[in-house]
C-alpha atoms as a PDB file:
ATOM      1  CA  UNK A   1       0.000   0.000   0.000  1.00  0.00           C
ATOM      2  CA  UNK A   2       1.258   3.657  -1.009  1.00  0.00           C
ATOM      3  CA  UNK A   3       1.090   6.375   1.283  1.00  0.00           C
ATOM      4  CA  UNK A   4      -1.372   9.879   0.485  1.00  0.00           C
ATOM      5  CA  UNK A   5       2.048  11.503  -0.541  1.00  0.00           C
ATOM      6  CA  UNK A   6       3.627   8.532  -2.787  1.00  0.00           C
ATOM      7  CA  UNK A   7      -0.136   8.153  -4.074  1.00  0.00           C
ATOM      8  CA  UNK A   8       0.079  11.518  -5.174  1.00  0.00           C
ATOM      9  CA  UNK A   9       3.347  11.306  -6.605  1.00  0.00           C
ATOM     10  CA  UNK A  10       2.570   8.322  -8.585  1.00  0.00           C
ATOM     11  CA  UNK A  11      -0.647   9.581 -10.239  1.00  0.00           C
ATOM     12  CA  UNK A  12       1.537  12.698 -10.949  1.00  0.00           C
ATOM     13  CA  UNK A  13       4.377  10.775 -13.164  1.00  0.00           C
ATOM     14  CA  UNK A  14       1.213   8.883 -14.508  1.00  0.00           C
ATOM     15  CA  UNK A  15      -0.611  12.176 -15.727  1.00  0.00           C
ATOM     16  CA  UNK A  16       3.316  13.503 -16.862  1.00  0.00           C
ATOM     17  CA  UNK A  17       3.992   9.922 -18.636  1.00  0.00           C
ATOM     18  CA  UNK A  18       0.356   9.857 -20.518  1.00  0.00           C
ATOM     19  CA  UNK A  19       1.307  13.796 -21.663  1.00  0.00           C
ATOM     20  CA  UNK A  20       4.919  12.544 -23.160  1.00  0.00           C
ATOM     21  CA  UNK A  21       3.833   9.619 -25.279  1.00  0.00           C
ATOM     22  CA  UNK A  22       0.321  11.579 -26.613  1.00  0.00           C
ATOM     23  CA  UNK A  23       1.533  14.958 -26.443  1.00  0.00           C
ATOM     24  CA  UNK A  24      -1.524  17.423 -27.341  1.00  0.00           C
ATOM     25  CA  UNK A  25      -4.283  19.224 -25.852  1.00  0.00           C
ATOM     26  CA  UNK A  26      -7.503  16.732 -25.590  1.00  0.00           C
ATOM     27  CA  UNK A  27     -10.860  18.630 -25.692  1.00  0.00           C
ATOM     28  CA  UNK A  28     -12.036  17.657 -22.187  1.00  0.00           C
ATOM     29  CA  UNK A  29     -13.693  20.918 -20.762  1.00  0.00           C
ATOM     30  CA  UNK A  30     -13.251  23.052 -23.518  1.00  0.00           C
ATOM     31  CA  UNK A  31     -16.917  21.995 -25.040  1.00  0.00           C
ATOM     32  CA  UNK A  32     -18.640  24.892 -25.409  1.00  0.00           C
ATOM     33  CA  UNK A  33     -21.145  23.621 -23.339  1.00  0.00           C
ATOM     34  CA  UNK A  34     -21.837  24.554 -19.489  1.00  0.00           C
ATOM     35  CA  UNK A  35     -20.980  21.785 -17.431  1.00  0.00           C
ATOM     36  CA  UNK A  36     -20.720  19.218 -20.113  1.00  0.00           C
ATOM     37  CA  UNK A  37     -16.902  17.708 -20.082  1.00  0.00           C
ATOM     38  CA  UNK A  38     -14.766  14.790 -21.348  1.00  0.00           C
ATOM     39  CA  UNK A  39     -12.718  13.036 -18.400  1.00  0.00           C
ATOM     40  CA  UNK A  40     -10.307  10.671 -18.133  1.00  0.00           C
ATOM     41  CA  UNK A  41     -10.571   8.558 -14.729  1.00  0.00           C
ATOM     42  CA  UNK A  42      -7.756   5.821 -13.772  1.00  0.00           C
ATOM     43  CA  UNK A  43      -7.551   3.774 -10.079  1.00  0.00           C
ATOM     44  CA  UNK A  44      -6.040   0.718  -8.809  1.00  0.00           C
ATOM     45  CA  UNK A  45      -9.035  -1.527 -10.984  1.00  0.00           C
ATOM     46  CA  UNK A  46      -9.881   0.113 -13.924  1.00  0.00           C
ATOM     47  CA  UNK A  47      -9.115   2.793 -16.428  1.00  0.00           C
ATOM     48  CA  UNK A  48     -12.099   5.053 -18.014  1.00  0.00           C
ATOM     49  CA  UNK A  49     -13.205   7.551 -20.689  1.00  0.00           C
ATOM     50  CA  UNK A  50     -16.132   9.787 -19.520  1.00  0.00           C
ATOM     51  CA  UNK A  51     -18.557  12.454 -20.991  1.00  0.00           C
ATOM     52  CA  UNK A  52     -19.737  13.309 -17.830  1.00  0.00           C
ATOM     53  CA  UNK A  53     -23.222  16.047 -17.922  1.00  0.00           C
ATOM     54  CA  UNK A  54     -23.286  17.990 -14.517  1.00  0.00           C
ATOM     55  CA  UNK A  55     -25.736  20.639 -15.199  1.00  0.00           C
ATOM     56  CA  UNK A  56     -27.932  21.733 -12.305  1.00  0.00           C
ATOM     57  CA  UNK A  57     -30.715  21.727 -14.009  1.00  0.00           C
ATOM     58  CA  UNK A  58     -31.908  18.533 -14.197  1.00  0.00           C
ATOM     59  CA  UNK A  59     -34.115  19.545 -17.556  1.00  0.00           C
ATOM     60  CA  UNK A  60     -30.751  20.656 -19.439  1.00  0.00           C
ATOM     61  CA  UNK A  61     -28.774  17.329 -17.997  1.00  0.00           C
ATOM     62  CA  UNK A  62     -31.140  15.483 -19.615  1.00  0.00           C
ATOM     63  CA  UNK A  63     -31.736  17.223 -22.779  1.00  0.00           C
ATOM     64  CA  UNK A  64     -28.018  17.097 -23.153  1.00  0.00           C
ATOM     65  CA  UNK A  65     -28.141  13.292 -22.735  1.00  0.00           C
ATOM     66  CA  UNK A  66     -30.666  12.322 -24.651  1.00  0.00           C
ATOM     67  CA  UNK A  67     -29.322  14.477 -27.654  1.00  0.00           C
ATOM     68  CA  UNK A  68     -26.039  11.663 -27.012  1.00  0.00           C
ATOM     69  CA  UNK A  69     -28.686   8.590 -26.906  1.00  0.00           C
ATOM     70  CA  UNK A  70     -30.480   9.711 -29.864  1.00  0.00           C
ATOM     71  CA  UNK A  71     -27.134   9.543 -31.740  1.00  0.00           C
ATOM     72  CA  UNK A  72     -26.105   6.336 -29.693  1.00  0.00           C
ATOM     73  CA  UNK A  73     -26.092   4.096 -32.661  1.00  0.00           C
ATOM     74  CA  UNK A  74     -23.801   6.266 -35.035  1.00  0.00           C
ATOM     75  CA  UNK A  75     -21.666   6.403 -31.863  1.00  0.00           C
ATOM     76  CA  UNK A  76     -21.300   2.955 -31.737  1.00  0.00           C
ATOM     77  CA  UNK A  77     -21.068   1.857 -35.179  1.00  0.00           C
ATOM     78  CA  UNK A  78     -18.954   4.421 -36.593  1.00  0.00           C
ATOM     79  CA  UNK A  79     -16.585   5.459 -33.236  1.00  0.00           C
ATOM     80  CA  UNK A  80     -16.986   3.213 -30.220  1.00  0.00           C
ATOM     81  CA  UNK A  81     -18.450   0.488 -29.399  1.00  0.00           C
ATOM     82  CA  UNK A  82     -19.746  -1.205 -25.670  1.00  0.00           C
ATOM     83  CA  UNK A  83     -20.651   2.663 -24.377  1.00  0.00           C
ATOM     84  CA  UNK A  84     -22.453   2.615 -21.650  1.00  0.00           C
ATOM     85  CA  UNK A  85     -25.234   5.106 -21.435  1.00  0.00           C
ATOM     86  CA  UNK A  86     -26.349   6.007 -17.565  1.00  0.00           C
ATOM     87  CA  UNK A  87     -28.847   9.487 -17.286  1.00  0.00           C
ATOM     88  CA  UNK A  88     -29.248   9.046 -13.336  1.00  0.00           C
ATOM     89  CA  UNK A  89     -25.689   8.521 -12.198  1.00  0.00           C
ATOM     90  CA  UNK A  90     -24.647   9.233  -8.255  1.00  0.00           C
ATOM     91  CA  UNK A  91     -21.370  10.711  -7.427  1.00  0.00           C
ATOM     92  CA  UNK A  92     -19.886   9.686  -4.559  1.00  0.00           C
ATOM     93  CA  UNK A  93     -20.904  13.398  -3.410  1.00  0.00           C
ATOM     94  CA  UNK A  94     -24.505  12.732  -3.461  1.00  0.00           C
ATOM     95  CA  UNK A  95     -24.820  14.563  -6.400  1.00  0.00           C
ATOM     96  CA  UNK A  96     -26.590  13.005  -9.423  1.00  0.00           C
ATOM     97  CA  UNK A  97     -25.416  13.305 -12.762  1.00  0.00           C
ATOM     98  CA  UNK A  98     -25.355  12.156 -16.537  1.00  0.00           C
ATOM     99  CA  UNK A  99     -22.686   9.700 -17.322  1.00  0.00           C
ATOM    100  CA  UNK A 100     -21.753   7.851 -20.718  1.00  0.00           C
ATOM    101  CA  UNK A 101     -18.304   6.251 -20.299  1.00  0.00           C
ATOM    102  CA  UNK A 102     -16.190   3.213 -21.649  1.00  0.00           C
ATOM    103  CA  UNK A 103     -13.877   1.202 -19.378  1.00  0.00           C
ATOM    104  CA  UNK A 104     -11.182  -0.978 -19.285  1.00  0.00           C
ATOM    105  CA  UNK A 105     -10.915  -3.462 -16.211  1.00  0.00           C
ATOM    106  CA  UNK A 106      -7.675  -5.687 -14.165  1.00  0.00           C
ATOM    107  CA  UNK A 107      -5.294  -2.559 -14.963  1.00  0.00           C
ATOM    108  CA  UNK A 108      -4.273   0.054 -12.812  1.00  0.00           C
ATOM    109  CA  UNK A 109      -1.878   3.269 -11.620  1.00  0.00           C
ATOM    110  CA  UNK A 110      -0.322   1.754  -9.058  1.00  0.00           C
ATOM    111  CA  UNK A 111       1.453  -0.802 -11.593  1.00  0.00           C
ATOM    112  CA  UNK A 112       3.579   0.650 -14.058  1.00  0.00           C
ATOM    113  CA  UNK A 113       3.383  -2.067 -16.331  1.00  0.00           C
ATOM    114  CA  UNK A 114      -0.445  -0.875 -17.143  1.00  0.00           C
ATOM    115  CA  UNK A 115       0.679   2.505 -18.033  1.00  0.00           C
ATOM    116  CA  UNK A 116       1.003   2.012 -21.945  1.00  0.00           C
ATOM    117  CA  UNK A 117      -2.177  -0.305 -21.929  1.00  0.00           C
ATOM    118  CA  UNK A 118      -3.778   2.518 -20.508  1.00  0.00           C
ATOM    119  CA  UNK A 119      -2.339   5.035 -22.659  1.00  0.00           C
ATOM    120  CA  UNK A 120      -3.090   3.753 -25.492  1.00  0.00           C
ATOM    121  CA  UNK A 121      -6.945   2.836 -24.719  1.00  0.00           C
ATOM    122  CA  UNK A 122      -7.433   6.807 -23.448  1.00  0.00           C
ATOM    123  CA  UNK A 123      -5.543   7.964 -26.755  1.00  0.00           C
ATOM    124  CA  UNK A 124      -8.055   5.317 -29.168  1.00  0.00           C
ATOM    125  CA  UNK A 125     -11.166   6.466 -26.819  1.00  0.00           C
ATOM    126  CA  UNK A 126     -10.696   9.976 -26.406  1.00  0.00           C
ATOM    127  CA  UNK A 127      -9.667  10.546 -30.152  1.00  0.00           C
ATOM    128  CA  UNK A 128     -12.739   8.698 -31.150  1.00  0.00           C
ATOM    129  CA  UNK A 129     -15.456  10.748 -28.508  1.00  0.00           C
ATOM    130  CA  UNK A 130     -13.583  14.029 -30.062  1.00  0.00           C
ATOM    131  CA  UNK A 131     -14.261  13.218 -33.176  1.00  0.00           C
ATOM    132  CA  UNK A 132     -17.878  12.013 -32.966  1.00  0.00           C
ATOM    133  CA  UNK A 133     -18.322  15.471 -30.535  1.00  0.00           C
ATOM    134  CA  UNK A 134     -16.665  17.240 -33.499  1.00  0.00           C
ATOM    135  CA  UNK A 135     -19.383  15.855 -36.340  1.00  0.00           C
ATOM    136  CA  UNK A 136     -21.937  16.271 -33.785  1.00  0.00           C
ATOM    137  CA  UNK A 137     -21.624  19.363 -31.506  1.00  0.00           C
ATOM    138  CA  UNK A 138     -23.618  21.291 -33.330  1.00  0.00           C
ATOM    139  CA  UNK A 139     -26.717  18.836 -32.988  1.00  0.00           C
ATOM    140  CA  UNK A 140     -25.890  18.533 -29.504  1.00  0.00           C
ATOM    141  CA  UNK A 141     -25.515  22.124 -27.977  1.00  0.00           C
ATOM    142  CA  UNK A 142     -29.121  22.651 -30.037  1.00  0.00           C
ATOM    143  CA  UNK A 143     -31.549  21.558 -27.127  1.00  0.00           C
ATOM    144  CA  UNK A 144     -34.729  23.115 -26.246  1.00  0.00           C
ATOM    145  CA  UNK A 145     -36.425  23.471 -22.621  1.00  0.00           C
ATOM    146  CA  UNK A 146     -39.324  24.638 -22.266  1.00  0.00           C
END
């Protein structure tokens, strides 16, 4: 078991590894959309791309969401497939959000020998929702509440 402070310091030469071998600037928060963001997430189990949809109003969350599941198929014939599509997902805060993500399981930070598996199953995922957001955003951002 790692300590807090060799925890942190092992995520950090993750984060600084990951940024060497696929050195450019991913879209993550940059979507043009309030509180809609790409994530990556990485523990001791599993490794994960997320679109994660935090707005606080539960109408726009959703609106947002269902724009994604009404393009689900395209997303998973054309860019990835085995997305998993969750509109009422709990944070560990309480708080309840919109969650599509992709994971891979039995690989983790804490062993180095993951790290390039890892890598390279962000840089495929990531580069594939970017894309897909890239055709799409457009379609996406359009949503109407009434």
């Amino acid at each position: 078991m790692y300590s807090k402070v060799e925890t942190q310091k092992l995520k950090r030469e993750f984060w600084i590894a990951f940024a060497e071998k696929y050195p450019r600037k991913w879209l993550l928060y940059d979507t043009k959309i309030k509180d809609f963001s790409f994530k990556f997430y990485v523990d001791n189990k599993k490794a994960q791309v997320l679109i994660d949809i935090e707005h606080r109003s539960d109408e726009k969350r959703i609106a947002y969401f269902e724009k994604l599941e009404a393009l689900k198929n395209i997303l998973e014939e054309e860019f990835i497939k085995d997305l998993i599509f969750e509109k009422e997902y709990t944070l560990e805060s309480g708080k309840t959000i919109s969650r599509i993500w992709i994971e891979k399981l039995n690989v983790g930070v804490s062993n180095q020998k993951y790290w390039n598996e890892i890598f390279d199953f962000y840089n495929e995922k990531m580069t594939a929702l970017e894309v897909f957001y890239s055709e799409y955003d457009d379609f996406i951002k359009d949503i109407e509440i009434l």
